[in-house]
PDB file of N, CA and C in Angstrom:
ATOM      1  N   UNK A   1      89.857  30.806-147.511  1.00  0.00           N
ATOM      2  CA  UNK A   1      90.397  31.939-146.860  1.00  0.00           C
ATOM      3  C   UNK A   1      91.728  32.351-147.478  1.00  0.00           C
ATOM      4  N   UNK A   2      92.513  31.644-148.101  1.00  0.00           N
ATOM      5  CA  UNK A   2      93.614  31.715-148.984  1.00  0.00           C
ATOM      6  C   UNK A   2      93.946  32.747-150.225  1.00  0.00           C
ATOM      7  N   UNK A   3      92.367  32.920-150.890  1.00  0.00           N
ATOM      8  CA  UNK A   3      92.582  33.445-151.643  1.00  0.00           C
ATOM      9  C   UNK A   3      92.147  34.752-150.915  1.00  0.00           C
ATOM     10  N   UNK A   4      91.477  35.252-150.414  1.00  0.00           N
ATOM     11  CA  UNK A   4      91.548  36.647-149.372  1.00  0.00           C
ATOM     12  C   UNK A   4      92.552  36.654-149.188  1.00  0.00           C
ATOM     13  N   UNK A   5      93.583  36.379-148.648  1.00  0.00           N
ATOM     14  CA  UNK A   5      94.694  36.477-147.967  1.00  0.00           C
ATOM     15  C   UNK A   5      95.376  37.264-149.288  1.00  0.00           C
ATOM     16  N   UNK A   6      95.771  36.029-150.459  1.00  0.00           N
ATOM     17  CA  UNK A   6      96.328  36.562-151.525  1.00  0.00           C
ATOM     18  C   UNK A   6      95.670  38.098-151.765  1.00  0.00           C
ATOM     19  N   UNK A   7      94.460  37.992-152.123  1.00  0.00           N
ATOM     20  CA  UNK A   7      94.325  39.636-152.239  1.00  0.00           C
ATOM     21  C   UNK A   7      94.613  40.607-151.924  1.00  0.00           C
ATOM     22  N   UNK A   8      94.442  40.672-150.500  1.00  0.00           N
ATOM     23  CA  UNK A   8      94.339  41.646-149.239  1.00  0.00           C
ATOM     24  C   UNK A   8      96.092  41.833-150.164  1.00  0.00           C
ATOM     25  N   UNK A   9      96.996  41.131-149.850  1.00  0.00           N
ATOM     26  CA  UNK A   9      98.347  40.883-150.354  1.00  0.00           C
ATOM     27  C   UNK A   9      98.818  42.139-151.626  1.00  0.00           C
ATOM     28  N   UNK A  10      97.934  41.520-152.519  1.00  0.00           N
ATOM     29  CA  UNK A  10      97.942  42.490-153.702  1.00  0.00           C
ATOM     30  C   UNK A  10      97.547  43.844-153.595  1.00  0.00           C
ATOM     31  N   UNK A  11      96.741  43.876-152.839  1.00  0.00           N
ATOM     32  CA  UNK A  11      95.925  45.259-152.536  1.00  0.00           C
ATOM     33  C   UNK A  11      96.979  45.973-151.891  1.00  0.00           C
ATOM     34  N   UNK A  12      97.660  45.158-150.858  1.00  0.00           N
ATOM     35  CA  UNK A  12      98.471  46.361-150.281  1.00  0.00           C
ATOM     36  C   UNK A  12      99.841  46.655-151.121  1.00  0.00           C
ATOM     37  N   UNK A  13     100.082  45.983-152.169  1.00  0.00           N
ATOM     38  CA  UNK A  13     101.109  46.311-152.988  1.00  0.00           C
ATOM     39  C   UNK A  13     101.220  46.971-153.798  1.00  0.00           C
ATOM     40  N   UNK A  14      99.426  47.098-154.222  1.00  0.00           N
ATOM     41  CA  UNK A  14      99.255  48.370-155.269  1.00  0.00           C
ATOM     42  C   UNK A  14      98.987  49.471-154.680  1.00  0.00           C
ATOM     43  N   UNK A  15      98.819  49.467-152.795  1.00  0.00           N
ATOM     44  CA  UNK A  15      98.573  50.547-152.267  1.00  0.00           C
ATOM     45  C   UNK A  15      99.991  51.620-152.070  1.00  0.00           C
ATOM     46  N   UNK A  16     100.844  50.274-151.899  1.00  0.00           N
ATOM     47  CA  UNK A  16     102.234  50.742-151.603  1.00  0.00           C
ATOM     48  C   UNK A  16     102.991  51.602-152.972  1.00  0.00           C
ATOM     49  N   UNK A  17     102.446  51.245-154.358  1.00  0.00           N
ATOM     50  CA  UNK A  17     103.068  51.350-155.232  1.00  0.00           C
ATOM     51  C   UNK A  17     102.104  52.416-155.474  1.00  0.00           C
ATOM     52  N   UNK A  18     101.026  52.745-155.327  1.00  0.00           N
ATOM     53  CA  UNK A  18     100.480  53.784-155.261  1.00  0.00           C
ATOM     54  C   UNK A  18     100.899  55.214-154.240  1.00  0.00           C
ATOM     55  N   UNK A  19     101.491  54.837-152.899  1.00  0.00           N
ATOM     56  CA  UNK A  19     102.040  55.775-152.630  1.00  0.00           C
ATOM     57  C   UNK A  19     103.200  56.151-152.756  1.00  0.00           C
ATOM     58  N   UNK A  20     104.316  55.392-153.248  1.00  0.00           N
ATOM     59  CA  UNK A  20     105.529  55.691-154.121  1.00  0.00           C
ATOM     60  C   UNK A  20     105.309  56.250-154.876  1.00  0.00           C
ATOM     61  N   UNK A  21     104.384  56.280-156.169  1.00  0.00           N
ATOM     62  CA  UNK A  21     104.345  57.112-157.293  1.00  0.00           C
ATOM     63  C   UNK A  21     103.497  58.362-156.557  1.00  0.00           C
ATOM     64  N   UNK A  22     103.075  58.626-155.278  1.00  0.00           N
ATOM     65  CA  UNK A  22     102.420  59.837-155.032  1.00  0.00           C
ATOM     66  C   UNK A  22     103.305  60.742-154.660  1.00  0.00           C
ATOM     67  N   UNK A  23     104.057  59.817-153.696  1.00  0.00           N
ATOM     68  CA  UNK A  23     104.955  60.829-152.984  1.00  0.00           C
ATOM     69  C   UNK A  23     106.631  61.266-154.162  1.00  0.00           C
ATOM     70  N   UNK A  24     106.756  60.674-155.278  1.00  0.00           N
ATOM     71  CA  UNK A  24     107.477  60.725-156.754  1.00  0.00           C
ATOM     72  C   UNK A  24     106.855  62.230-157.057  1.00  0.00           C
ATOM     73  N   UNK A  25     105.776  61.849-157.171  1.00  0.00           N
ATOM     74  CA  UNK A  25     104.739  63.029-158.631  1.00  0.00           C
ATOM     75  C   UNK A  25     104.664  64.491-156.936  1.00  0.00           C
ATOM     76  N   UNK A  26     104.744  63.838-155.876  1.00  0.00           N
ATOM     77  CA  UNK A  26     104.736  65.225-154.921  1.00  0.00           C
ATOM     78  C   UNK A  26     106.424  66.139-154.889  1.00  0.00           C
ATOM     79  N   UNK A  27     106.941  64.963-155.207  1.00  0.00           N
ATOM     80  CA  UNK A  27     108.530  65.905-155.140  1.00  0.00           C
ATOM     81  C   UNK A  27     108.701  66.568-156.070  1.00  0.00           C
ATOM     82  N   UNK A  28     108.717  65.953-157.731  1.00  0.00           N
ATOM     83  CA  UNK A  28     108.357  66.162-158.856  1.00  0.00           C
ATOM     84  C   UNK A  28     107.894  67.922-158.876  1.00  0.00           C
ATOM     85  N   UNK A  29     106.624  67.597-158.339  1.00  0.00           N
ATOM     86  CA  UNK A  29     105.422  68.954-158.131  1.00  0.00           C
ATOM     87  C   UNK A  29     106.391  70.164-157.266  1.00  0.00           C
ATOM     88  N   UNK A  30     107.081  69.774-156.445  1.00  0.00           N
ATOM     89  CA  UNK A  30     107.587  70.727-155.317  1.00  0.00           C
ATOM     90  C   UNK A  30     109.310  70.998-156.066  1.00  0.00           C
ATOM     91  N   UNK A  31     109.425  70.519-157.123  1.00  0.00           N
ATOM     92  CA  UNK A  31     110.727  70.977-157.663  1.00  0.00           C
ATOM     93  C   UNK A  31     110.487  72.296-158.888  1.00  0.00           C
ATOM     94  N   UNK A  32     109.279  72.193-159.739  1.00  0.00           N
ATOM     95  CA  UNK A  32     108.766  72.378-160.270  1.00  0.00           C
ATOM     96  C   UNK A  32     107.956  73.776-159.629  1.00  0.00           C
ATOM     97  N   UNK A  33     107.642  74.007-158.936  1.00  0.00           N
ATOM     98  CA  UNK A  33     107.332  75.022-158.096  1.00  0.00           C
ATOM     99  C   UNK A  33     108.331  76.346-157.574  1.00  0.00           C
ATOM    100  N   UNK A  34     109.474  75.359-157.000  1.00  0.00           N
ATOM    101  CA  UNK A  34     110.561  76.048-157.080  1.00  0.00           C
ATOM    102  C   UNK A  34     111.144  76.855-158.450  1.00  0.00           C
ATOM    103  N   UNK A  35     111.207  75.657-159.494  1.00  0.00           N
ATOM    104  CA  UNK A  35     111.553  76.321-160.511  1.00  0.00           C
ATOM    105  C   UNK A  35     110.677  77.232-161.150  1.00  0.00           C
ATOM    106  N   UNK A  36     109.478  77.628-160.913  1.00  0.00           N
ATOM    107  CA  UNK A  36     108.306  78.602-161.244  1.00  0.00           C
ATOM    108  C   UNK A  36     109.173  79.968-160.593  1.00  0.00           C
ATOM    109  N   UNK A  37     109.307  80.048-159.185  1.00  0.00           N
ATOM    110  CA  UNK A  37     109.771  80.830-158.442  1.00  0.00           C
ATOM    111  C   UNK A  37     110.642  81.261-158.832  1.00  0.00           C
ATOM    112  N   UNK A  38     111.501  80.468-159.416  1.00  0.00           N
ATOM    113  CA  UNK A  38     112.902  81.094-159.779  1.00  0.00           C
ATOM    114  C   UNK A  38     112.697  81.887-160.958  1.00  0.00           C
ATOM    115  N   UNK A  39     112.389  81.211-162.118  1.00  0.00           N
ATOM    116  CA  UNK A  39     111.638  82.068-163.563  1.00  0.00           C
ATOM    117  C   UNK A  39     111.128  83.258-163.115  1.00  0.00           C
ATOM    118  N   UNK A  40     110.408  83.264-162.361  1.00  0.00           N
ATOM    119  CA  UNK A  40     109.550  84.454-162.028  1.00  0.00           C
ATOM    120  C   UNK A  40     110.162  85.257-161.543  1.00  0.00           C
ATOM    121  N   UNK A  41     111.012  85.169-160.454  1.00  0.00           N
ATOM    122  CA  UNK A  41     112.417  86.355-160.340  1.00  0.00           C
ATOM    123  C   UNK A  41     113.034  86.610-161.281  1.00  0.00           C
ATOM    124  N   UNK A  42     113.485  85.834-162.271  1.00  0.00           N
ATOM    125  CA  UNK A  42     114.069  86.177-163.453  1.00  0.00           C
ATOM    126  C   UNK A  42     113.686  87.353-164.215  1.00  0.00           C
ATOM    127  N   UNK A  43     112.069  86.798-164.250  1.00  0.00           N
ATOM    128  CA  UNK A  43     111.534  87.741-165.352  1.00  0.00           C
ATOM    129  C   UNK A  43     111.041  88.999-164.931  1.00  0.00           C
ATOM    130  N   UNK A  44     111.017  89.495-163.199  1.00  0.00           N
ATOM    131  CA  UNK A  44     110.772  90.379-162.774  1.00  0.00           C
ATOM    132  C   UNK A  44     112.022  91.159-163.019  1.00  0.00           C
ATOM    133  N   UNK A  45     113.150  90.924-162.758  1.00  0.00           N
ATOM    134  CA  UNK A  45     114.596  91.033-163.038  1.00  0.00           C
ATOM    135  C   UNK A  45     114.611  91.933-164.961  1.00  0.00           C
ATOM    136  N   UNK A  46     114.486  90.930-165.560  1.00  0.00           N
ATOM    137  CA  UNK A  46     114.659  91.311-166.719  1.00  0.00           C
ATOM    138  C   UNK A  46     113.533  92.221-167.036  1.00  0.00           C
ATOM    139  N   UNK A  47     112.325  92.263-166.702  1.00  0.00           N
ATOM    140  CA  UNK A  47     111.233  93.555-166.620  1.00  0.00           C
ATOM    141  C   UNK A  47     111.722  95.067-166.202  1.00  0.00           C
ATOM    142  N   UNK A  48     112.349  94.732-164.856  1.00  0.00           N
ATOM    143  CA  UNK A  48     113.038  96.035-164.331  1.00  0.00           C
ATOM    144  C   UNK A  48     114.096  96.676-165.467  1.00  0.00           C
ATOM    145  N   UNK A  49     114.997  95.402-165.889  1.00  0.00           N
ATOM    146  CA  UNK A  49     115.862  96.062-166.362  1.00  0.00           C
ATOM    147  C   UNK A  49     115.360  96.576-167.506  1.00  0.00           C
ATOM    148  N   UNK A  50     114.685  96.375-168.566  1.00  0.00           N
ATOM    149  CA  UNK A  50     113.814  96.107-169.675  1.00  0.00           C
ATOM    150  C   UNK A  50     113.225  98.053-169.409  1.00  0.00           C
ATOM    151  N   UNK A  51     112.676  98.285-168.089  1.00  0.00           N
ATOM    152  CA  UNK A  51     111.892  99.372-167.896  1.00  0.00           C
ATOM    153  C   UNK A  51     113.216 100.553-167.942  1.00  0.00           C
ATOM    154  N   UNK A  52     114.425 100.195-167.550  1.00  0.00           N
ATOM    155  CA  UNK A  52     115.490 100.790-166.921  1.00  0.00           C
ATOM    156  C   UNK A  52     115.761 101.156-168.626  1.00  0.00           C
ATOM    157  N   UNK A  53     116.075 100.266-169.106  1.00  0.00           N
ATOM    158  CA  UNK A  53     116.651 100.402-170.632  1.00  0.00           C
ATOM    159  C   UNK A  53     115.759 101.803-171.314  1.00  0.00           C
ATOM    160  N   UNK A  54     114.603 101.220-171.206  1.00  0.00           N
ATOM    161  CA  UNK A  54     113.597 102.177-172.394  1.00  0.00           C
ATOM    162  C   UNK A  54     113.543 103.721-171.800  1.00  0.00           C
ATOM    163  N   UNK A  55     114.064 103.992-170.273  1.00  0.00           N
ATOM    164  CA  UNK A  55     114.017 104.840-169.659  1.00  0.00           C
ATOM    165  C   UNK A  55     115.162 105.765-170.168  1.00  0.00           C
ATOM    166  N   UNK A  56     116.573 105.500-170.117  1.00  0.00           N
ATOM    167  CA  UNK A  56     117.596 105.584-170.705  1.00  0.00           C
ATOM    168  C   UNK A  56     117.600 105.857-172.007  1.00  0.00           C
ATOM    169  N   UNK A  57     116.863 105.212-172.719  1.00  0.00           N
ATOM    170  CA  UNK A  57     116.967 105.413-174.164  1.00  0.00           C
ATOM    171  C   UNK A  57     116.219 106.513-174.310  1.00  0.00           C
ATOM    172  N   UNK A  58     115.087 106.552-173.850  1.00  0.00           N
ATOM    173  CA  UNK A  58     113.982 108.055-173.912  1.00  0.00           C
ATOM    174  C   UNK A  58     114.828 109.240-173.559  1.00  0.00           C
ATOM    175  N   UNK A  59     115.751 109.047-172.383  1.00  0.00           N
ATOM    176  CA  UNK A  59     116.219 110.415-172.288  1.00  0.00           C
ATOM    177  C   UNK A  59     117.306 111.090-172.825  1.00  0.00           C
ATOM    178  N   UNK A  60     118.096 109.662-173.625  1.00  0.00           N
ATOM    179  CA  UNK A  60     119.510 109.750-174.632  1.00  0.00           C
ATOM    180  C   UNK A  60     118.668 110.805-175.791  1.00  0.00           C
ATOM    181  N   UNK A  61     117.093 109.974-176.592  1.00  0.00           N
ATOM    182  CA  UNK A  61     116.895 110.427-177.524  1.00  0.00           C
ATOM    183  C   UNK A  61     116.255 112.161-177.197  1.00  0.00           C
ATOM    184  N   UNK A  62     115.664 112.235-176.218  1.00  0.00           N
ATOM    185  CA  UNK A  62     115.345 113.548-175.693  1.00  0.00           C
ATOM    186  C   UNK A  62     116.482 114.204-175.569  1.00  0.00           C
ATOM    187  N   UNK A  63     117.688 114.251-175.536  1.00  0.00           N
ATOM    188  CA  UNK A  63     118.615 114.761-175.393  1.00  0.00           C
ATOM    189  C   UNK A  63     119.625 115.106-176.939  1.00  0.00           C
ATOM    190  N   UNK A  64     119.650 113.729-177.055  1.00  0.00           N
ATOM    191  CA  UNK A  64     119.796 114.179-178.879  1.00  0.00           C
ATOM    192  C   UNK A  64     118.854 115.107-179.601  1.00  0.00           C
ATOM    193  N   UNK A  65     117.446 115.060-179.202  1.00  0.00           N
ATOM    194  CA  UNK A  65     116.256 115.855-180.193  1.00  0.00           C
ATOM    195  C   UNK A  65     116.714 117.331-179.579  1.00  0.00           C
ATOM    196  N   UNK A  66     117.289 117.442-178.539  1.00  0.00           N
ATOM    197  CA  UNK A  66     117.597 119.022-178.130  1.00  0.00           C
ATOM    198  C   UNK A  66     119.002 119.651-178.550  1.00  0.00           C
ATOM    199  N   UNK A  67     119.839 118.825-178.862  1.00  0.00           N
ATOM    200  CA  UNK A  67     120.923 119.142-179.243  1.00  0.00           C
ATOM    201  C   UNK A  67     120.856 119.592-180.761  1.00  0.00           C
ATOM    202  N   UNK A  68     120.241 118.545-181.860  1.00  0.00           N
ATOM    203  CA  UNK A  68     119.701 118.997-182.979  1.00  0.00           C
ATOM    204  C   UNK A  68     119.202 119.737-183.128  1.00  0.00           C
ATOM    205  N   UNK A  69     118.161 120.056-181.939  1.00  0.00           N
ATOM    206  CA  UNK A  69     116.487 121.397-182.216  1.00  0.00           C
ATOM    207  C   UNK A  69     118.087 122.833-181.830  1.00  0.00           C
ATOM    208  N   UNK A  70     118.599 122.895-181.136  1.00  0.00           N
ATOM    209  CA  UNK A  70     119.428 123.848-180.335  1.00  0.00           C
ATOM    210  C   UNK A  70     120.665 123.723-180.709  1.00  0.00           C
ATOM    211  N   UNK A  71     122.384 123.443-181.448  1.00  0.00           N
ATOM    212  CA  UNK A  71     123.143 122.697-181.931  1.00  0.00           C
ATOM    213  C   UNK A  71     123.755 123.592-181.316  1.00  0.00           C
ATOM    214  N   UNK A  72     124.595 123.292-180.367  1.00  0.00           N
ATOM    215  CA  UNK A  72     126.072 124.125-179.491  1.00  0.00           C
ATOM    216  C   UNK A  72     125.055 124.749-178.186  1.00  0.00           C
ATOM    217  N   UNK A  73     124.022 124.416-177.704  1.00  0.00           N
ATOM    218  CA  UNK A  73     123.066 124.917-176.633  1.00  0.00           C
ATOM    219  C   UNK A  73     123.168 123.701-175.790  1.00  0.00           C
ATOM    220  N   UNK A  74     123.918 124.114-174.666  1.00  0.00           N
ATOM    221  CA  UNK A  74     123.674 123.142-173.328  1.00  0.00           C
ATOM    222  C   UNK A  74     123.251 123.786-172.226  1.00  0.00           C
ATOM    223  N   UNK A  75     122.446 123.412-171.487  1.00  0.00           N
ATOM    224  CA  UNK A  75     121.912 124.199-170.340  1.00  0.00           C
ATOM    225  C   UNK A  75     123.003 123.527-169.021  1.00  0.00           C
ATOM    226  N   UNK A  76     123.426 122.159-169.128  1.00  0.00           N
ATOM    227  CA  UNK A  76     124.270 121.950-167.810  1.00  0.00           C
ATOM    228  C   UNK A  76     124.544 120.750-168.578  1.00  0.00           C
ATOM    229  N   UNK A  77     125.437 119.929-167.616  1.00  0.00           N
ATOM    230  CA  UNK A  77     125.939 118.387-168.466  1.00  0.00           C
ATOM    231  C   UNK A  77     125.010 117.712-167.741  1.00  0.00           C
ATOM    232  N   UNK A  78     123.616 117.558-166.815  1.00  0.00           N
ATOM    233  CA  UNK A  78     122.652 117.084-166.339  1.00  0.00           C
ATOM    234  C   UNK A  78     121.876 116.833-167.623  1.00  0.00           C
ATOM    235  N   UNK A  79     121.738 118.024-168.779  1.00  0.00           N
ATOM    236  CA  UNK A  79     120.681 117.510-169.889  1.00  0.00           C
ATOM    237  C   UNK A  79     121.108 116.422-170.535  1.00  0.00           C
ATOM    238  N   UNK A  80     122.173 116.162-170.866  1.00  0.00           N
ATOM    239  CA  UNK A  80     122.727 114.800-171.050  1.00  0.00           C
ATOM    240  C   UNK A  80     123.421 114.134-170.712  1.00  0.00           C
ATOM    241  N   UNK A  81     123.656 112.622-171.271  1.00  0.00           N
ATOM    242  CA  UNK A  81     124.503 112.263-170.969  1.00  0.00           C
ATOM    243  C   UNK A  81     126.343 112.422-170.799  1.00  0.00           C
ATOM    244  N   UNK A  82     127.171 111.918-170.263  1.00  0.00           N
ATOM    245  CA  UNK A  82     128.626 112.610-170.703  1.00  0.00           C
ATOM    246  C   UNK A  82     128.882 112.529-171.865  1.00  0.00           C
ATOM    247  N   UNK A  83     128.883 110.986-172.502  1.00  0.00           N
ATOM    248  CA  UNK A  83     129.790 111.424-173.902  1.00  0.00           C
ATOM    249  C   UNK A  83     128.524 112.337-174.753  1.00  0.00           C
ATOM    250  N   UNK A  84     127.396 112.595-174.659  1.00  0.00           N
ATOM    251  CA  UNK A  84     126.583 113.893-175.631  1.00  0.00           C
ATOM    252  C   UNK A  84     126.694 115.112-175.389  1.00  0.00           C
ATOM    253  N   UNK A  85     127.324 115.477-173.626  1.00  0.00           N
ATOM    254  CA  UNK A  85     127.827 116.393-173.268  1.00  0.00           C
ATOM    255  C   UNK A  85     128.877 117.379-173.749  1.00  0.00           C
ATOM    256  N   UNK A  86     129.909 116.115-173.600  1.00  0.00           N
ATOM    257  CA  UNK A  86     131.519 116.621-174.193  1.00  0.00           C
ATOM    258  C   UNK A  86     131.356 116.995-175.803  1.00  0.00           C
ATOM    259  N   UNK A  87     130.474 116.127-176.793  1.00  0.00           N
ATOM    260  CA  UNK A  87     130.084 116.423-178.039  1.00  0.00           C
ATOM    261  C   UNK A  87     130.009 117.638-177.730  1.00  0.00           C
ATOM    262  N   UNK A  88     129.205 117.520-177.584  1.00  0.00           N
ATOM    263  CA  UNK A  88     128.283 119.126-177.543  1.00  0.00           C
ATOM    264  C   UNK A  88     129.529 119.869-177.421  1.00  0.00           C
ATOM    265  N   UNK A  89     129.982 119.574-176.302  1.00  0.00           N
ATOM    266  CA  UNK A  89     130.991 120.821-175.807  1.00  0.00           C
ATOM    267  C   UNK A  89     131.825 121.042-176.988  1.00  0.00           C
ATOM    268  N   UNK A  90     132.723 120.151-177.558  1.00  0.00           N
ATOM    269  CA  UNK A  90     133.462 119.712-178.504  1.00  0.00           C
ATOM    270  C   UNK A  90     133.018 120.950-179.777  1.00  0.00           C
ATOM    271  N   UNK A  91     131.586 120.941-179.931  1.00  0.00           N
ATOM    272  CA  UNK A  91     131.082 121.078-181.351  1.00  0.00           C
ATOM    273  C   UNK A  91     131.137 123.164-180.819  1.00  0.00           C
ATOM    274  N   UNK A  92     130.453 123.343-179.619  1.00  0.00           N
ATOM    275  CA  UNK A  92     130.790 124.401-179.784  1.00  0.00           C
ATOM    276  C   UNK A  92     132.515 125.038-179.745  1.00  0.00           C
ATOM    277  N   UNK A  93     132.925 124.664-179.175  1.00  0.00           N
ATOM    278  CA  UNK A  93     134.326 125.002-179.115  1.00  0.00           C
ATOM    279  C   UNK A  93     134.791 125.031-180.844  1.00  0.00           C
ATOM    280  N   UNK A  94     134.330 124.063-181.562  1.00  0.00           N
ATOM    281  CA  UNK A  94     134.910 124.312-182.971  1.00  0.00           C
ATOM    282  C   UNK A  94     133.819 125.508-183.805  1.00  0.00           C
ATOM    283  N   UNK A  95     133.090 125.959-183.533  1.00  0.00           N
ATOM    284  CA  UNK A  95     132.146 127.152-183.745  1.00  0.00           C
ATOM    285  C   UNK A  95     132.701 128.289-183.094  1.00  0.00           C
ATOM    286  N   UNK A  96     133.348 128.150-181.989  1.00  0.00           N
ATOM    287  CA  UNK A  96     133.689 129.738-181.405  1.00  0.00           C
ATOM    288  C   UNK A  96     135.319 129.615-182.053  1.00  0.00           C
ATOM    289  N   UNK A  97     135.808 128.764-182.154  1.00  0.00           N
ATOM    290  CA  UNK A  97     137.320 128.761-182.492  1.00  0.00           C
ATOM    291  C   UNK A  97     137.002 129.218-184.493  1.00  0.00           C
ATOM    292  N   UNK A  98     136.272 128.955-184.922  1.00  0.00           N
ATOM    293  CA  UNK A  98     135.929 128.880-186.334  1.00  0.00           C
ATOM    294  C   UNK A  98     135.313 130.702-186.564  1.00  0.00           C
ATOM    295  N   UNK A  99     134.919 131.027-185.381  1.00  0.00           N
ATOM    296  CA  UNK A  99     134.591 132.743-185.265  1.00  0.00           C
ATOM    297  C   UNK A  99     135.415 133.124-185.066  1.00  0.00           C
ATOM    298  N   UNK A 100     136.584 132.585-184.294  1.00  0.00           N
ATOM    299  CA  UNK A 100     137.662 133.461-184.432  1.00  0.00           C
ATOM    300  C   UNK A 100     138.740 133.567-185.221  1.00  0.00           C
ATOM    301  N   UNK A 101     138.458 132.651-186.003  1.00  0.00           N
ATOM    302  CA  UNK A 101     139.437 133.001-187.473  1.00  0.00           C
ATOM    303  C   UNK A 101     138.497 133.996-188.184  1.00  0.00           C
ATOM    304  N   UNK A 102     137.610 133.831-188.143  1.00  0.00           N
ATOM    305  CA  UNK A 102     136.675 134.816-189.853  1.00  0.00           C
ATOM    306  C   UNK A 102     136.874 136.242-188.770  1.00  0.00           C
ATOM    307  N   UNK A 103     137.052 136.543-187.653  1.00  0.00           N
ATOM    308  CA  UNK A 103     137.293 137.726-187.092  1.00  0.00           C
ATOM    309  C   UNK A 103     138.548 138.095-187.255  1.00  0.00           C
ATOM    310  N   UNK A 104     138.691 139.668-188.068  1.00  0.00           N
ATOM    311  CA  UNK A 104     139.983 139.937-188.495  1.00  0.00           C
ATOM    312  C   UNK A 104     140.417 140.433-187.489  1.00  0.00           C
ATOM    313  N   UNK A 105     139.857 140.992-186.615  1.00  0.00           N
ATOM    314  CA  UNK A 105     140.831 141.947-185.100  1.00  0.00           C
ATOM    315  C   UNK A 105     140.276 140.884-183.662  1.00  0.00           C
ATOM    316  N   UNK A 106     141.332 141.020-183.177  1.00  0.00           N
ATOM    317  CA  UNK A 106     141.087 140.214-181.502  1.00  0.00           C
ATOM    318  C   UNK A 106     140.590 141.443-180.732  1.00  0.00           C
ATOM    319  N   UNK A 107     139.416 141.441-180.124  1.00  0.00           N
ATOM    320  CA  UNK A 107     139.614 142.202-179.253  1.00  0.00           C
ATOM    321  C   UNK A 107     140.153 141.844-177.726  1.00  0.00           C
ATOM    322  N   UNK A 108     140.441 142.581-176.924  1.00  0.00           N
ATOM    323  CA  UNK A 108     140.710 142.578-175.879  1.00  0.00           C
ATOM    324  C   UNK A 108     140.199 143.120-174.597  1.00  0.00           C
TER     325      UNK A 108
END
C-alpha cells in the first residue's frame, strides 16, 4: 500500500505543478491580450491620422494646381491654406504694383 501512497503523492505534485504553470501561461495570455488592445488603438490612431494627413495633402496640392492653372486668382482664403493664401496675395500685389510703374499716368 506504500507504494500507492507514494504515487497518489507524485501525482498530486505534478497536478499542482501543472496548475501553476496553467494559471502562469493564463496571466501570461491575459497580459498579452491587453497588449493586443493597446496596439490596436495605436494603430487605429495612426490610421486616422495617416487618413487626416493624405487629406491635407490632397487639398494643399489641389490648391497649389489652382494657383499655377490661375496665378494671382483667389476666390476666398477658404481655397487655401494661409501661408498659400498670403502667397498668393503677396504675388498679386507685386503684379498690380509692377502695372503701376509701366503705367505712365495715375488715374484718379
Amino acid at each position: 500500500m506504500a507504494p500507492f501512497v507514494a504515487e497518489i503523492g507524485e501525482l498530486e505534485a505534478t497536478r499542482m505543478q501543472h496548475e501553476s504553470t496553467i494559471r502562469d501561461l493564463n496571466s501570461k495570455l491575459a497580459t498579452m491580450q491587453d497588449r493586443i488592445k493597446m496596439l490596436e488603438g495605436s494603430k487605429r490612431a495612426l490610421e486616422s491620422q495617416v487618413g487626416e494627413t493624405e487629406f491635407q495633402s490632397s487639398s494643399q496640392i489641389k490648391a497649389l494646381e489652382k494657383v499655377q492653372h490661375f496665378p494671382g486668382v483667389v476666390q476666398s482664403q477658404g481655397d487655401l491654406p494661409d501661408n498659400e493664401y498670403f502667397l498668393s496675395f503677396r504675388h498679386i500685389t507685386q503684379i498690380d504694383i509692377s502695372n503701376l510703374k509701366l503705367c505712365p499716368y495715375w488715374v484718379i
